[in-house]
C-alpha atoms as a PDB file:
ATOM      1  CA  UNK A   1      51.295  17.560  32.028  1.00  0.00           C
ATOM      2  CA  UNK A   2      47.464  18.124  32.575  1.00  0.00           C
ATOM      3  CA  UNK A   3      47.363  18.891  28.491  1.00  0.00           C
ATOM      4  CA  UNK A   4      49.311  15.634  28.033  1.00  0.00           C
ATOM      5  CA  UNK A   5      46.269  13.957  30.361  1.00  0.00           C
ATOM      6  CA  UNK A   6      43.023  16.116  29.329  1.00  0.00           C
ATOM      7  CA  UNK A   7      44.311  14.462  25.244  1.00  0.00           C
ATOM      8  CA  UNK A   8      44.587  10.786  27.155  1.00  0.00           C
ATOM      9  CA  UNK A   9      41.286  11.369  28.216  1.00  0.00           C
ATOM     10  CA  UNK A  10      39.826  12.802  25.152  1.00  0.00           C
ATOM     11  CA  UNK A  11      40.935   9.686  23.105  1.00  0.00           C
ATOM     12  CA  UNK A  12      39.916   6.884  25.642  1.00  0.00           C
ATOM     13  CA  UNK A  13      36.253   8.879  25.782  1.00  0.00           C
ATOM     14  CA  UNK A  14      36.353   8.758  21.910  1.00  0.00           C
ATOM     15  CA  UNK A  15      37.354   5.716  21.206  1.00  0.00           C
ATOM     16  CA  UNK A  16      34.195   4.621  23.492  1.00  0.00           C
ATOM     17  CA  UNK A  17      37.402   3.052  26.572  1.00  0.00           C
ATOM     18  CA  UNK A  18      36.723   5.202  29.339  1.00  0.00           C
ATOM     19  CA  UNK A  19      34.882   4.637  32.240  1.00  0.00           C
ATOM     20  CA  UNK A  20      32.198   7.048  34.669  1.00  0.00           C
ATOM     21  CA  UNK A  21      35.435   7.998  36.599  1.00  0.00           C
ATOM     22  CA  UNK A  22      37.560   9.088  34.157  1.00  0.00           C
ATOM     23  CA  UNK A  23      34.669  10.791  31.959  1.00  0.00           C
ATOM     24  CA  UNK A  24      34.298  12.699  35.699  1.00  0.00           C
ATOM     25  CA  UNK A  25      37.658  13.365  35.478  1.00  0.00           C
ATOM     26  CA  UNK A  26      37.655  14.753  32.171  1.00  0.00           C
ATOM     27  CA  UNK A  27      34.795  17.357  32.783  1.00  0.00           C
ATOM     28  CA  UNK A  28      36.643  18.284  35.997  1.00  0.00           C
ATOM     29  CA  UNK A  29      39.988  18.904  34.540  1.00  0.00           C
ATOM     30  CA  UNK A  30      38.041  21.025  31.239  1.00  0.00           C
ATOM     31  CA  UNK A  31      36.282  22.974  33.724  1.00  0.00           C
ATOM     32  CA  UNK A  32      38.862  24.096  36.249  1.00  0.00           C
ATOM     33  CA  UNK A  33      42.449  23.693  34.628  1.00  0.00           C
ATOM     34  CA  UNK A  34      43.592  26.365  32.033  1.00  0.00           C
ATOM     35  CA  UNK A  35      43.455  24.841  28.664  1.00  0.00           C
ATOM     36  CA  UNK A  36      45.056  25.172  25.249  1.00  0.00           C
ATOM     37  CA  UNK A  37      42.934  26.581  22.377  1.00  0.00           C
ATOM     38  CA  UNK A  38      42.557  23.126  20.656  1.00  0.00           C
ATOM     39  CA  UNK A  39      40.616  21.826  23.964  1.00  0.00           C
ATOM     40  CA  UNK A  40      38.005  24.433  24.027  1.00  0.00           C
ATOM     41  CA  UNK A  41      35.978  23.290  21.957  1.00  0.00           C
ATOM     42  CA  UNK A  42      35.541  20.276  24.183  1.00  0.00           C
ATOM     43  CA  UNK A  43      34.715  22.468  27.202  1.00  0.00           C
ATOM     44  CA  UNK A  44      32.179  23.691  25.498  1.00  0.00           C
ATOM     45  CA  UNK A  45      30.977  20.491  24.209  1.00  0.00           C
ATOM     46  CA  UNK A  46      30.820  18.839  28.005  1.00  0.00           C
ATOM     47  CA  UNK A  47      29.149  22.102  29.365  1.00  0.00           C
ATOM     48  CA  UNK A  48      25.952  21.381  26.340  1.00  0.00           C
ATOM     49  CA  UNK A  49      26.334  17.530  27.520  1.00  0.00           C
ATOM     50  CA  UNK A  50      25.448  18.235  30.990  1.00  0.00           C
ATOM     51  CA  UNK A  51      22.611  21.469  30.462  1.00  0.00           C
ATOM     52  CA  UNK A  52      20.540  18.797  28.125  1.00  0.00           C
ATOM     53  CA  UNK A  53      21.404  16.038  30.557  1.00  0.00           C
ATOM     54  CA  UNK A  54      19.505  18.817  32.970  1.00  0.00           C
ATOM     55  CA  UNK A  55      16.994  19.497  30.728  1.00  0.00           C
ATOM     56  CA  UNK A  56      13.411  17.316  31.699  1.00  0.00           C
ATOM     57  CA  UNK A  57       9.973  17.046  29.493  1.00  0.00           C
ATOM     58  CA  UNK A  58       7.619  17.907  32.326  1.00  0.00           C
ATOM     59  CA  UNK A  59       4.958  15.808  34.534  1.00  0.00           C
ATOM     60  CA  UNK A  60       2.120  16.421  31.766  1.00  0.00           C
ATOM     61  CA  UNK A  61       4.518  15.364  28.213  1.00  0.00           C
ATOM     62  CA  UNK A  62       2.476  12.283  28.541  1.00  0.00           C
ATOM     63  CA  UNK A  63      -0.626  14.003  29.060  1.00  0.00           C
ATOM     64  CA  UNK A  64      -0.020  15.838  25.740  1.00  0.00           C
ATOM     65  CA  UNK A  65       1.391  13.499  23.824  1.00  0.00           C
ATOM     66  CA  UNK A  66      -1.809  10.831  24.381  1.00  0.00           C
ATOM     67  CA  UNK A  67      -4.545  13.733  23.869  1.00  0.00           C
ATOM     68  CA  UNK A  68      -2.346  14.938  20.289  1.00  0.00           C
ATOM     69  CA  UNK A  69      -2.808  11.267  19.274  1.00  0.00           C
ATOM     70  CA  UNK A  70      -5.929  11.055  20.001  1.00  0.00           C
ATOM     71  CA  UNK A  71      -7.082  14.017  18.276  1.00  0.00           C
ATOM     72  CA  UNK A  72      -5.831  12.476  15.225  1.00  0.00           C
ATOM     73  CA  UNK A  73      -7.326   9.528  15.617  1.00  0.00           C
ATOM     74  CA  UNK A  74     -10.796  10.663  15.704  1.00  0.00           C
ATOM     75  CA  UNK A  75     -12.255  10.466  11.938  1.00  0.00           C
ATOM     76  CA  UNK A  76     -13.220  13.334  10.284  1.00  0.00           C
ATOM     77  CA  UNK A  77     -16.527  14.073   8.667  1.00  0.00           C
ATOM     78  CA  UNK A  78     -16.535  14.047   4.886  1.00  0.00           C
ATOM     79  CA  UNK A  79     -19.110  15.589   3.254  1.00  0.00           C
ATOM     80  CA  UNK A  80     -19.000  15.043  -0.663  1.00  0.00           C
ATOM     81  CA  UNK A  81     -21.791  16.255  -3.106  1.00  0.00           C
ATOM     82  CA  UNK A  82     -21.839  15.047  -6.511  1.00  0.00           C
ATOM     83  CA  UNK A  83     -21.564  17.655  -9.084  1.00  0.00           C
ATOM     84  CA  UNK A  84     -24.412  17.327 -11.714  1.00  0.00           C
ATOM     85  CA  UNK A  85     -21.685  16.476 -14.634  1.00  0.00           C
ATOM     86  CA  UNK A  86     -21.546  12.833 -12.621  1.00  0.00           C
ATOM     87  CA  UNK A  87     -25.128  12.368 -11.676  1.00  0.00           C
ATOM     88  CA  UNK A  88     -26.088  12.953 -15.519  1.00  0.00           C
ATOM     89  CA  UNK A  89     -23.134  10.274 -16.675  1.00  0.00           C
ATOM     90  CA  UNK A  90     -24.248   8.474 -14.023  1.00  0.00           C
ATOM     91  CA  UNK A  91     -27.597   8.891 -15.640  1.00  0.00           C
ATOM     92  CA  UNK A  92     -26.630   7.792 -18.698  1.00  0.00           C
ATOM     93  CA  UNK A  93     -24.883   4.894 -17.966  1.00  0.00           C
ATOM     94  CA  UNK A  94     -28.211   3.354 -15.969  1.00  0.00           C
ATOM     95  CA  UNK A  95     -30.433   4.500 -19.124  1.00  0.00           C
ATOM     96  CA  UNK A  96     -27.996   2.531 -21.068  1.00  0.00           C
ATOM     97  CA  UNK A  97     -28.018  -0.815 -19.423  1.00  0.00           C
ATOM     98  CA  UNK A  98     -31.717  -0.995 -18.977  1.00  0.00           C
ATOM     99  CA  UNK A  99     -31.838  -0.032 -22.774  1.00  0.00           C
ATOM    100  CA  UNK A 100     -29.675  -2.634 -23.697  1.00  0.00           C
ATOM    101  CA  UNK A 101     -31.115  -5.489 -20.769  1.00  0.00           C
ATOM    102  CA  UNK A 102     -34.726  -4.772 -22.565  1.00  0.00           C
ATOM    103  CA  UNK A 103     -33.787  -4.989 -26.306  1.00  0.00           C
ATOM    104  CA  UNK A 104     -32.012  -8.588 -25.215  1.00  0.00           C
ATOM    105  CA  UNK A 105     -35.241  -9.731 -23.414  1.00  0.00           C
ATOM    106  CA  UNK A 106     -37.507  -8.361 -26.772  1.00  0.00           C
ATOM    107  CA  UNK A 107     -35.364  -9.862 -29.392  1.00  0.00           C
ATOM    108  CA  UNK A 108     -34.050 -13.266 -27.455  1.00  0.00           C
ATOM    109  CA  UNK A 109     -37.769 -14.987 -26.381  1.00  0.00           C
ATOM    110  CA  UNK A 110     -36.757 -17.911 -24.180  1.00  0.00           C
ATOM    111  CA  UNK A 111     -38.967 -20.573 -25.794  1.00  0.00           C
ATOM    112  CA  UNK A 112     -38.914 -24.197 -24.522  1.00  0.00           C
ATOM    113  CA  UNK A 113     -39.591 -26.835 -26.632  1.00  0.00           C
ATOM    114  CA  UNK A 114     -42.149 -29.309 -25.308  1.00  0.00           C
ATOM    115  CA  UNK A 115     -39.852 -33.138 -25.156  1.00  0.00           C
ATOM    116  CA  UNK A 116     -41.977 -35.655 -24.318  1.00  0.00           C
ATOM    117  CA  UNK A 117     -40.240 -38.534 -22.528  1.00  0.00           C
ATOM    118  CA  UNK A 118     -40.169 -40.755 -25.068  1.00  0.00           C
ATOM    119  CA  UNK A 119     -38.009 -38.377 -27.581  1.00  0.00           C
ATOM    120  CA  UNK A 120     -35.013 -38.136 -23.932  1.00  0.00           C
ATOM    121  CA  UNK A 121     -32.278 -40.020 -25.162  1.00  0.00           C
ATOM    122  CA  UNK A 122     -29.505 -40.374 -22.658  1.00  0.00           C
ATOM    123  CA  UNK A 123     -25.986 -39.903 -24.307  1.00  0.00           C
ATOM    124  CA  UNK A 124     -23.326 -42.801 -23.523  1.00  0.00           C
ATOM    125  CA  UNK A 125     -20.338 -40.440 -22.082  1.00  0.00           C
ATOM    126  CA  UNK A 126     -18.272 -43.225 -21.459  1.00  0.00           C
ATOM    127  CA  UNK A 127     -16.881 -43.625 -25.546  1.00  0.00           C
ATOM    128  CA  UNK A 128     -16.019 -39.891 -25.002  1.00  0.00           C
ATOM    129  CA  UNK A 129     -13.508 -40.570 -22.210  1.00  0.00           C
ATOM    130  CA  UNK A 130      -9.517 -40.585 -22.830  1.00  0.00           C
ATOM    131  CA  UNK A 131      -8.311 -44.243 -22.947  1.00  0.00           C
ATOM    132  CA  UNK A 132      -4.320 -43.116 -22.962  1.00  0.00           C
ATOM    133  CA  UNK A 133      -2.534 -40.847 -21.110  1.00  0.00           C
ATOM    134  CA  UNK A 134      -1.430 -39.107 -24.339  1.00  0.00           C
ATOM    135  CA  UNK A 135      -4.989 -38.494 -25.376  1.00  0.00           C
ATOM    136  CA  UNK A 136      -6.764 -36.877 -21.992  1.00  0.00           C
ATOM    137  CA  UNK A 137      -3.301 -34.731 -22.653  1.00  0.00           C
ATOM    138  CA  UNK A 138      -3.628 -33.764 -25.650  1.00  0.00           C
ATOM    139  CA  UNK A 139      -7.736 -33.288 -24.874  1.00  0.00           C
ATOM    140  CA  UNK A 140      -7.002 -31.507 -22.122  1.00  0.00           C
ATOM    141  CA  UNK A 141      -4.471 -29.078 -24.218  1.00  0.00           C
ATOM    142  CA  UNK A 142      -6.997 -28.435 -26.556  1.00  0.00           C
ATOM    143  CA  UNK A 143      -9.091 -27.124 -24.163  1.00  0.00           C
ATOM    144  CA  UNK A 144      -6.996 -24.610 -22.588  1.00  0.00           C
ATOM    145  CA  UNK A 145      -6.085 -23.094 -25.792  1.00  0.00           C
ATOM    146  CA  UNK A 146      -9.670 -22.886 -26.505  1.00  0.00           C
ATOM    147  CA  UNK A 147     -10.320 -20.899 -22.963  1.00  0.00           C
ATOM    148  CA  UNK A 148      -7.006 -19.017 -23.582  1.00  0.00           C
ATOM    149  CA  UNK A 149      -8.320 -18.021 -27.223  1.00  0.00           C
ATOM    150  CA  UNK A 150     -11.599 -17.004 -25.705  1.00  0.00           C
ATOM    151  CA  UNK A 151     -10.185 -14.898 -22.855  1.00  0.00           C
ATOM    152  CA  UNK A 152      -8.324 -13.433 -25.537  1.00  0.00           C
ATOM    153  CA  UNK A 153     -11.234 -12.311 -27.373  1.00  0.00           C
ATOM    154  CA  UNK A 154     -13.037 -11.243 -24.452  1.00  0.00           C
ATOM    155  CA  UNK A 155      -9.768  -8.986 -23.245  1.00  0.00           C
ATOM    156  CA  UNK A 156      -9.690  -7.026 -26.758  1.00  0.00           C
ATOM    157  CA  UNK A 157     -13.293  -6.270 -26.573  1.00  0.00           C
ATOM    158  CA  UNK A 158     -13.183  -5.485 -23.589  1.00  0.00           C
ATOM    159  CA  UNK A 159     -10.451  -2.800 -24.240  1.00  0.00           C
ATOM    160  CA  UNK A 160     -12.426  -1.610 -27.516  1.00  0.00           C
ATOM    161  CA  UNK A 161     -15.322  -0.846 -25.503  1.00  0.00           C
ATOM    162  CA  UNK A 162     -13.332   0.794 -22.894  1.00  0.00           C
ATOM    163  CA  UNK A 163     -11.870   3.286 -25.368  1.00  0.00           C
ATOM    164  CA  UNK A 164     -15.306   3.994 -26.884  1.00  0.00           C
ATOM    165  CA  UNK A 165     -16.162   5.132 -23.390  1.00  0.00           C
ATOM    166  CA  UNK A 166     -13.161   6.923 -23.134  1.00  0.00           C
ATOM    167  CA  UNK A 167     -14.304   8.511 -26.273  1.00  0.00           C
ATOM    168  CA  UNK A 168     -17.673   8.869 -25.207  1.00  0.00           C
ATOM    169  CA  UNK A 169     -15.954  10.525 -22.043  1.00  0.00           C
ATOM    170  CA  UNK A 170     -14.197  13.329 -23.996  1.00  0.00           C
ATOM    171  CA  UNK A 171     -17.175  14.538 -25.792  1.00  0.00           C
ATOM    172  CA  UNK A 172     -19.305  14.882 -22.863  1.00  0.00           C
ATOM    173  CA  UNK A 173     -17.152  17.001 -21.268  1.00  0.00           C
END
């Protein structure tokens, strides 16, 4: 009879039906009635459920818990030195640019030409300007292919000079 109840009781706790009560119940009838072998198990699972429900985190888990976060909030120092393989690319790479910056202002003299007024003309802009739809289309087609073509350019020489440096890299290592 009480194995035929404990198993009614087991079921309606499993099957999440049971209330307080009969969950009191349950523990009461696992704890003082003699048992078959099959319930055990579940006398020794309520006994666990009610040591951890005893079981508390203390008056200073707060405490703790706020100075550990803390701690690792707090940035720490870094100290980096650069290694003398970096400051000589580095170096290198500054000798190169003000190489190259000079040779462009010695060879490239900015020179400008002396207009007197009379020699301004001012350019008519109007005869330039799309009279169709079609046309300020098709003018402004051309000119995206023209940036698209140019970006092109600029990409692959871009990447050539990247894996001359790359190159570059390898040898000074």
């Amino acid at each position: 009879m009480k194995q035929q109840q404990i198993q009614s009781l087991l079921d309606k706790y499993f099957a999440g039906e049971s209330s307080l009560q009969e969950e009191a119940q349950l523990r009461q009838l696992l704890q003082t009635e003699p048992i078959s072998a099959e319930h055990l198990n579940y006398r020794e699972w309520f006994q666990l459920l009610e040591e951890e429900a005893e079981l508390s985190l203390g008056d200073d888990f707060d405490a703790k818990v706020m100075a550990a976060i803390e701690a690792s909030n707090k940035p720490k120092p870094v100290i980096r030195t650069l290694s003398v393989a970096w400051v000589l690319r580095i170096a290198a790479v500054f000798a190169l640019v003000a190489t190259g910056l000079w040779w462009l202002v010695r060879s490239n003299p900015v020179e400008q030409p002396i207009v007197a007024e009379a020699e301004v003309k001012v350019i008519d802009w109007s005869k330039y300007e799309p009279k169709t739809v079609e046309e300020a289309y098709e003018v402004t087609r051309k000119a995206l292919r023209k940036v698209a073509t140019e970006f092109n350019e600029g990409t692959a020489i871009a990447t050539q000079s990247i894996d001359k440096m790359g190159e570059m890299g390898k040898l000074i290592k």
